[in-house]
N, C-alpha and C. Protein backbone atom coordinates (compact mmCIF):
# COMPACT_ATOMS: atom_id res chain seq x y z
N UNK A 1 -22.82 -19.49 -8.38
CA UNK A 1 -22.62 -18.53 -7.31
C UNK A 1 -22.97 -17.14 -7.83
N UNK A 2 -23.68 -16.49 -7.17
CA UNK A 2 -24.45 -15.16 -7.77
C UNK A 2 -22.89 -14.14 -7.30
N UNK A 3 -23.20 -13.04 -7.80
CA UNK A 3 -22.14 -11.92 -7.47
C UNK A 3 -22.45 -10.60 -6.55
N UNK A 4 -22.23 -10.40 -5.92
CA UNK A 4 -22.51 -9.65 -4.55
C UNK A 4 -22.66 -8.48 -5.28
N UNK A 5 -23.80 -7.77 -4.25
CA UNK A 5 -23.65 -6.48 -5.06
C UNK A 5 -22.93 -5.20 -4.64
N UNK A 6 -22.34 -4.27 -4.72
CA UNK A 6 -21.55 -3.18 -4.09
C UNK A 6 -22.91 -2.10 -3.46
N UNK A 7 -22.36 -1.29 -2.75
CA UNK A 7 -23.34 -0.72 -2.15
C UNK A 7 -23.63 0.81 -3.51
N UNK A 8 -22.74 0.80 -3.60
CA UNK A 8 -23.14 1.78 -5.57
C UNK A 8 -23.86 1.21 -6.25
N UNK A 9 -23.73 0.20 -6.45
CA UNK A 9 -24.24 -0.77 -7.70
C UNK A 9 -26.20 -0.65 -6.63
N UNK A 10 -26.21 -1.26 -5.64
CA UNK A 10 -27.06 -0.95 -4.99
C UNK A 10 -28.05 0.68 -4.97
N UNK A 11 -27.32 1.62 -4.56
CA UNK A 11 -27.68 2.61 -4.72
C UNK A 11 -27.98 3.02 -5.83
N UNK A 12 -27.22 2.76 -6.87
CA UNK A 12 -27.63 2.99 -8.34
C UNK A 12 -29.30 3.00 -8.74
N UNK A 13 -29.56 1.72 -8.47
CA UNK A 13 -31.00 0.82 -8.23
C UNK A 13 -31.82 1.37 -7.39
N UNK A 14 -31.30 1.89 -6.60
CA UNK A 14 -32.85 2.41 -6.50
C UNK A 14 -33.05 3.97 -6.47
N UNK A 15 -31.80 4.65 -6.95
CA UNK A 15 -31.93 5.54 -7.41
C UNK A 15 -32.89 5.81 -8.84
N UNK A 16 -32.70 4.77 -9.72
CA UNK A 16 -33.79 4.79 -10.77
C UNK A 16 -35.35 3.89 -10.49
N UNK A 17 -35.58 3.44 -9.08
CA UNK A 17 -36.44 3.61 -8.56
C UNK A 17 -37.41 4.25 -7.73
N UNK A 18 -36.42 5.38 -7.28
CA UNK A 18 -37.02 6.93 -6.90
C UNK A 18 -36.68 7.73 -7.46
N UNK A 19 -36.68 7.86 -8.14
CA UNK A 19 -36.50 9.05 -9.44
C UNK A 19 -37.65 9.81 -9.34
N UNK A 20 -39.45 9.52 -9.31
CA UNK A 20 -40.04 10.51 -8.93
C UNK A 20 -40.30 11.27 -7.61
N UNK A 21 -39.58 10.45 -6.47
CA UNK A 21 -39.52 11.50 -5.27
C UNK A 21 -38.37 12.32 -5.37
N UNK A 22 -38.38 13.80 -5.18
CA UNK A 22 -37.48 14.50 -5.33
C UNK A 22 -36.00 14.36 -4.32
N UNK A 23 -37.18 14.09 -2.68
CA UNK A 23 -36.40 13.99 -1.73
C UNK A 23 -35.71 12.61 -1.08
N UNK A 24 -35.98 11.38 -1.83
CA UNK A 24 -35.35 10.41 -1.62
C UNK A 24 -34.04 10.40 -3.10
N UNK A 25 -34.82 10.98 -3.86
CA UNK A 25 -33.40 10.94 -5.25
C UNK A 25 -32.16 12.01 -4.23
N UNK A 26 -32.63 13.25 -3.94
CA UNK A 26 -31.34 13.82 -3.68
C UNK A 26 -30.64 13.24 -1.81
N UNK A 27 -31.05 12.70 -1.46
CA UNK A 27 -30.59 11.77 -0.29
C UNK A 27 -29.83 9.94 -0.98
N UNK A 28 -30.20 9.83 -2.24
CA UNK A 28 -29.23 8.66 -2.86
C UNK A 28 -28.09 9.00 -3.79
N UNK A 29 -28.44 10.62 -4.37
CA UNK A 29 -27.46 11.01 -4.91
C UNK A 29 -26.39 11.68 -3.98
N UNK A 30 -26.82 11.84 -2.65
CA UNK A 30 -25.99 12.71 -1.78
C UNK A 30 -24.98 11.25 -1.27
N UNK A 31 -25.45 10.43 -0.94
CA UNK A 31 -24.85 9.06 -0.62
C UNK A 31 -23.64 8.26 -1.69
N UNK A 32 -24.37 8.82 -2.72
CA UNK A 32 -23.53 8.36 -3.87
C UNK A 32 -21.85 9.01 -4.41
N UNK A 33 -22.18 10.38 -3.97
CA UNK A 33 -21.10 10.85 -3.76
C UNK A 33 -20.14 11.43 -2.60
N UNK A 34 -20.80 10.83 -1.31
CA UNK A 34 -19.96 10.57 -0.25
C UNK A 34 -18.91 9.07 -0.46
N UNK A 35 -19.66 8.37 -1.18
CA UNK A 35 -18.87 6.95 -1.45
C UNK A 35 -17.49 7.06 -2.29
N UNK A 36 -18.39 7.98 -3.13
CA UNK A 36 -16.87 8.97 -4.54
C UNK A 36 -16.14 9.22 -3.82
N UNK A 37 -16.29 10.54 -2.75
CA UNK A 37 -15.25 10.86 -2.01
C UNK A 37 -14.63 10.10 -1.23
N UNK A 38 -14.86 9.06 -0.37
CA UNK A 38 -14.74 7.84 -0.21
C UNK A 38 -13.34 6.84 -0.71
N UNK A 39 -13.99 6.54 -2.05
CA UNK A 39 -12.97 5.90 -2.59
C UNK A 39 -11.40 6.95 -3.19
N UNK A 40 -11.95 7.91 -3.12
CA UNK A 40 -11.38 9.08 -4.17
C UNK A 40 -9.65 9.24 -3.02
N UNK A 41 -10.48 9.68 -1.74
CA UNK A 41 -9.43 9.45 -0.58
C UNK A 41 -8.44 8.25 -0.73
N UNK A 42 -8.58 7.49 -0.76
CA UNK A 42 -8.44 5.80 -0.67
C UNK A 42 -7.38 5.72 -1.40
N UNK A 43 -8.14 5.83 -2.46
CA UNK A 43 -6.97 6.15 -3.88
C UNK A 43 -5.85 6.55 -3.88
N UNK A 44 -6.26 7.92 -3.03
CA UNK A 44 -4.98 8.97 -2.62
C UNK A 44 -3.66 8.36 -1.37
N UNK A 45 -4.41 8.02 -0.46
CA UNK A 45 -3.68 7.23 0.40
C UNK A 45 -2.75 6.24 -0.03
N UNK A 46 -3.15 5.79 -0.99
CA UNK A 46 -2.51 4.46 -1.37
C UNK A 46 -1.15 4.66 -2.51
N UNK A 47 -1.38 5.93 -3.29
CA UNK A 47 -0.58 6.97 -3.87
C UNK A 47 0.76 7.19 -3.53
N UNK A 48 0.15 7.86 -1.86
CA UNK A 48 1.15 8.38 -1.22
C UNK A 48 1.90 7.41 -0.55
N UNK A 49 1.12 5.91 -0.08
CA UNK A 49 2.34 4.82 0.33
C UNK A 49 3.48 4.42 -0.24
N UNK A 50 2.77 4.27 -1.74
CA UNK A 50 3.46 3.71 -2.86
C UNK A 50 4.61 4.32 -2.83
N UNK A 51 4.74 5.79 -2.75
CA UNK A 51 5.55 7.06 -3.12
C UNK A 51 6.77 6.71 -1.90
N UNK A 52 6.24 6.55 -0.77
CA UNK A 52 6.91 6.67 0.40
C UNK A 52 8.04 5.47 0.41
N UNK A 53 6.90 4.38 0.19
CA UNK A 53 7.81 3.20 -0.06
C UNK A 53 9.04 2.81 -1.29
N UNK A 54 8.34 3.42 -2.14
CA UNK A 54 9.92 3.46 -3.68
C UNK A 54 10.49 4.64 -3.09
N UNK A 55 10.58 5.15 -2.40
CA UNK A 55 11.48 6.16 -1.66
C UNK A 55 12.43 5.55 -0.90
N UNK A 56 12.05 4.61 0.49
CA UNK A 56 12.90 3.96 1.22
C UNK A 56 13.57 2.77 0.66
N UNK A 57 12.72 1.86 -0.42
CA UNK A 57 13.60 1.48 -1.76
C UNK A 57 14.45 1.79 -2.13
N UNK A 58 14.82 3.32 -2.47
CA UNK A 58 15.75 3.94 -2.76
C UNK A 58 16.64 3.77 -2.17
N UNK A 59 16.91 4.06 -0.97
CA UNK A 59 17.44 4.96 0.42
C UNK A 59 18.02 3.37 0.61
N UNK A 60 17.27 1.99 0.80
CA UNK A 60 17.66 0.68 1.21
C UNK A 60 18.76 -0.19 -0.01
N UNK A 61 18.59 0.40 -1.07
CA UNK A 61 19.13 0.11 -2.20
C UNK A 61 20.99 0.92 -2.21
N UNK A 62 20.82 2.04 -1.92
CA UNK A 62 22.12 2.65 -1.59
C UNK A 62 22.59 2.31 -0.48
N UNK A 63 22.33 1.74 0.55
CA UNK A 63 22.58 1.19 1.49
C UNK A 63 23.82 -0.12 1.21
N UNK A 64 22.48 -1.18 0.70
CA UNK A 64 22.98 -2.29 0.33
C UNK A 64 24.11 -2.10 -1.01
N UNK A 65 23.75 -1.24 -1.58
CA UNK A 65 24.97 -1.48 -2.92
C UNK A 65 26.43 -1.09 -2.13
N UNK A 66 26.78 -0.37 -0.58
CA UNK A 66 27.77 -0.36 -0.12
C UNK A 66 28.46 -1.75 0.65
N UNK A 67 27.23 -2.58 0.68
CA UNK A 67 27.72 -4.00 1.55
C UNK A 67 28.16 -5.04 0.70
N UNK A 68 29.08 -5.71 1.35
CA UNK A 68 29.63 -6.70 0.80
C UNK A 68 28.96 -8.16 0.86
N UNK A 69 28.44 -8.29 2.45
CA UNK A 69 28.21 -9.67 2.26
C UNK A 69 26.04 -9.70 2.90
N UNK A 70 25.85 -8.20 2.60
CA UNK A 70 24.42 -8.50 3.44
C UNK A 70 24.15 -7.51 4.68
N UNK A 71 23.38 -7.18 4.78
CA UNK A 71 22.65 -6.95 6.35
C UNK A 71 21.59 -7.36 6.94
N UNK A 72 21.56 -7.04 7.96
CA UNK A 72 20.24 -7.64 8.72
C UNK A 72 19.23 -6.32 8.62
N UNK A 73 18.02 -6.50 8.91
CA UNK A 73 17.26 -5.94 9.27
C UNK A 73 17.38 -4.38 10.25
N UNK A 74 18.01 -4.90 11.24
CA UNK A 74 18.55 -4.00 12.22
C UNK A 74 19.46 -2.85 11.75
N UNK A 75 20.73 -4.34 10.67
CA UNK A 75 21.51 -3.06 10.54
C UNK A 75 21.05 -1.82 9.45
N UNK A 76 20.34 -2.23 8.88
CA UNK A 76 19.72 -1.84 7.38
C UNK A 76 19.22 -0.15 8.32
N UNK A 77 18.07 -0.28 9.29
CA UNK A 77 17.33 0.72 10.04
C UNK A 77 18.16 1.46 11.05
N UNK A 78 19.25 1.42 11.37
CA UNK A 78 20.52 2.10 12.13
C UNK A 78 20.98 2.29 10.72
N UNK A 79 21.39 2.49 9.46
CA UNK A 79 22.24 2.68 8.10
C UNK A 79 21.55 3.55 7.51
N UNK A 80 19.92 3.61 8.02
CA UNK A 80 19.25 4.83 7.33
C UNK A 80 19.32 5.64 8.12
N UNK A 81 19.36 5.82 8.93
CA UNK A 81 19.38 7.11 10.10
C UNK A 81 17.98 7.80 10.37
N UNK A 82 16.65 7.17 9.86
CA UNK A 82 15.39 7.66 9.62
C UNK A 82 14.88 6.73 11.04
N UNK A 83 13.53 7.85 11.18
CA UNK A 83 12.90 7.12 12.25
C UNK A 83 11.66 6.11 11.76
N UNK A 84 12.13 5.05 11.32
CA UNK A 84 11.57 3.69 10.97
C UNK A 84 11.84 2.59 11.49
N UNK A 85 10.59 1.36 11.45
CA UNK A 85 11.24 -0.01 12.20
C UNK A 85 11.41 -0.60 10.93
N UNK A 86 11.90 -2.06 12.21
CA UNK A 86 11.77 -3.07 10.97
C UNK A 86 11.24 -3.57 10.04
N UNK A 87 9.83 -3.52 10.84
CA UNK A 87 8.55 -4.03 10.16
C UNK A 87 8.68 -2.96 8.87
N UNK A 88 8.23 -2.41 8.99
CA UNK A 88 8.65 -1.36 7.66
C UNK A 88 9.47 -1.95 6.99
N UNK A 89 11.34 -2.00 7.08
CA UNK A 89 12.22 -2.09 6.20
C UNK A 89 11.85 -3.60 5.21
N UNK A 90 11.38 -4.46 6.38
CA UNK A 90 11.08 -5.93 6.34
C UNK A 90 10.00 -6.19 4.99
N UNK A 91 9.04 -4.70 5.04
CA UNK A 91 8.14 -5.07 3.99
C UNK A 91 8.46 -4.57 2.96
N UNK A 92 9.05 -3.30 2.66
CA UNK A 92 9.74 -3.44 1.61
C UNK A 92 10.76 -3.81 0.76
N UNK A 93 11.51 -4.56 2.02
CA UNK A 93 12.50 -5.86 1.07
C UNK A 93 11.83 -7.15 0.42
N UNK A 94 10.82 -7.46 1.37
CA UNK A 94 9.72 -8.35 1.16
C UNK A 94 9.00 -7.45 -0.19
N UNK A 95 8.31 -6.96 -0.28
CA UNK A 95 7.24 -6.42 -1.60
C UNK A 95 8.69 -6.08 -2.62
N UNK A 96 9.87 -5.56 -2.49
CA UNK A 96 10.82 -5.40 -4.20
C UNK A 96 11.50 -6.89 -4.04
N UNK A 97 11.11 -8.27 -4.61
CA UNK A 97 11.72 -9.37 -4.32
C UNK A 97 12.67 -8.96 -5.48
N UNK A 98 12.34 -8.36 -6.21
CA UNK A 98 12.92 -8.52 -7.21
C UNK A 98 14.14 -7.71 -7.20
N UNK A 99 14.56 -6.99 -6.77
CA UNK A 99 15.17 -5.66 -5.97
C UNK A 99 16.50 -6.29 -5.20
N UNK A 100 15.79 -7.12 -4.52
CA UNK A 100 16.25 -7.20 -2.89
C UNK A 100 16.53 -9.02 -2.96
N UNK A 101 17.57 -9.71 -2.40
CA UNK A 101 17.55 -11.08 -1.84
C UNK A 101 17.76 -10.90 -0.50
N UNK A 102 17.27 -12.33 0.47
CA UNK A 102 17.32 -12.79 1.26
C UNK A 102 18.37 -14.36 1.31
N UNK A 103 18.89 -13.90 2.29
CA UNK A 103 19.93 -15.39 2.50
C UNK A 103 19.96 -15.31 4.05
N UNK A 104 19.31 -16.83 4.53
CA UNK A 104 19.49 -17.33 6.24
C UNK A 104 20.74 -17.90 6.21
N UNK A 105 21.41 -17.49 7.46
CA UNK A 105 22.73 -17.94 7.86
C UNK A 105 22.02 -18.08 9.21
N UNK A 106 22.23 -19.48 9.73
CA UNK A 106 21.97 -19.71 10.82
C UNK A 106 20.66 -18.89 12.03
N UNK A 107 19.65 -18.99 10.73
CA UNK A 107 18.57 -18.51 11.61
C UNK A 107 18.29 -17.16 11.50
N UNK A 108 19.50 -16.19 10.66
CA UNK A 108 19.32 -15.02 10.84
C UNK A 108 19.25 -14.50 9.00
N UNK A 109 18.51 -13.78 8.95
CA UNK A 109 18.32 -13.29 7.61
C UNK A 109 19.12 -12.36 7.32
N UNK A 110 19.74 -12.27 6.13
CA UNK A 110 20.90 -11.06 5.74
C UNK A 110 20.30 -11.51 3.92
N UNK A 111 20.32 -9.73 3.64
CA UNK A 111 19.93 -8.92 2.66
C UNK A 111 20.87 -8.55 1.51
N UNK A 112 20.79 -8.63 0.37
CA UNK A 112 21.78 -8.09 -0.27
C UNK A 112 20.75 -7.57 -2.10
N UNK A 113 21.55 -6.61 -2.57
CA UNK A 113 20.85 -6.44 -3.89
C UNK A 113 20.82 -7.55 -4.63
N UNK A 114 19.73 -7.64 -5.40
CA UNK A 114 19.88 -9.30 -6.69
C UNK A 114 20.77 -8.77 -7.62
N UNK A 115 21.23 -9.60 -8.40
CA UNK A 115 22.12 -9.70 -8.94
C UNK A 115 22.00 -10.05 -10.27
């Protein structure tokens, strides 16, 4: 199975195949670093999720270290007082497994710190 090529890896190529036109080199080098900026963003975005999310980690962690037997979902997002859903709380109990347990009682999921 051959290996796909990236559109850099691409551009690269034929950037050292126009190397003597002036005006196709600076239209592959201009491309080349729209892609930089590109990924550079990307990067950043993904930074700032990370950040956001070991934040409500936080915030879900002091929560739960006050409960005794668990919460739900619901109650977890009424306990933060923030304007967030579930889906949210849901994924970062889900992504810190390690953090966070899950126990079904009759269909319904309740949360507690691991132990």
């Amino acid at each position: 199975m051959t290996k796909k090529i990236t559109k850099v890896e691409a551009l690269t190529a034929i950037l050292a195949l126009v190397k003597d036109n002036a005006d196709l080199t600076a239209f592959v080098e201009h491309e080349l670093d729209l892609l930089a900026k590109k990924s550079a963003k990307s990067a950043e975005k993904s930074a700032e999720k990370l950040a956001e999310y070991t934040t409500l980690a936080d915030t879900i962690k002091g929560i739960l270290a006050n409960a005794d037997n668990g919460l739900t979902v619901t109650e977890i997002v009424k306990a933060t007082g923030l304007d967030i859903t579930g889906q949210r709380v849901t994924y970062v109990l889900t992504k810190y497994k390690d953090i966070f347990t899950k126990t079904t009682v009759k269909g319904k999921s309740y949360y507690k710190l691991a132990e």
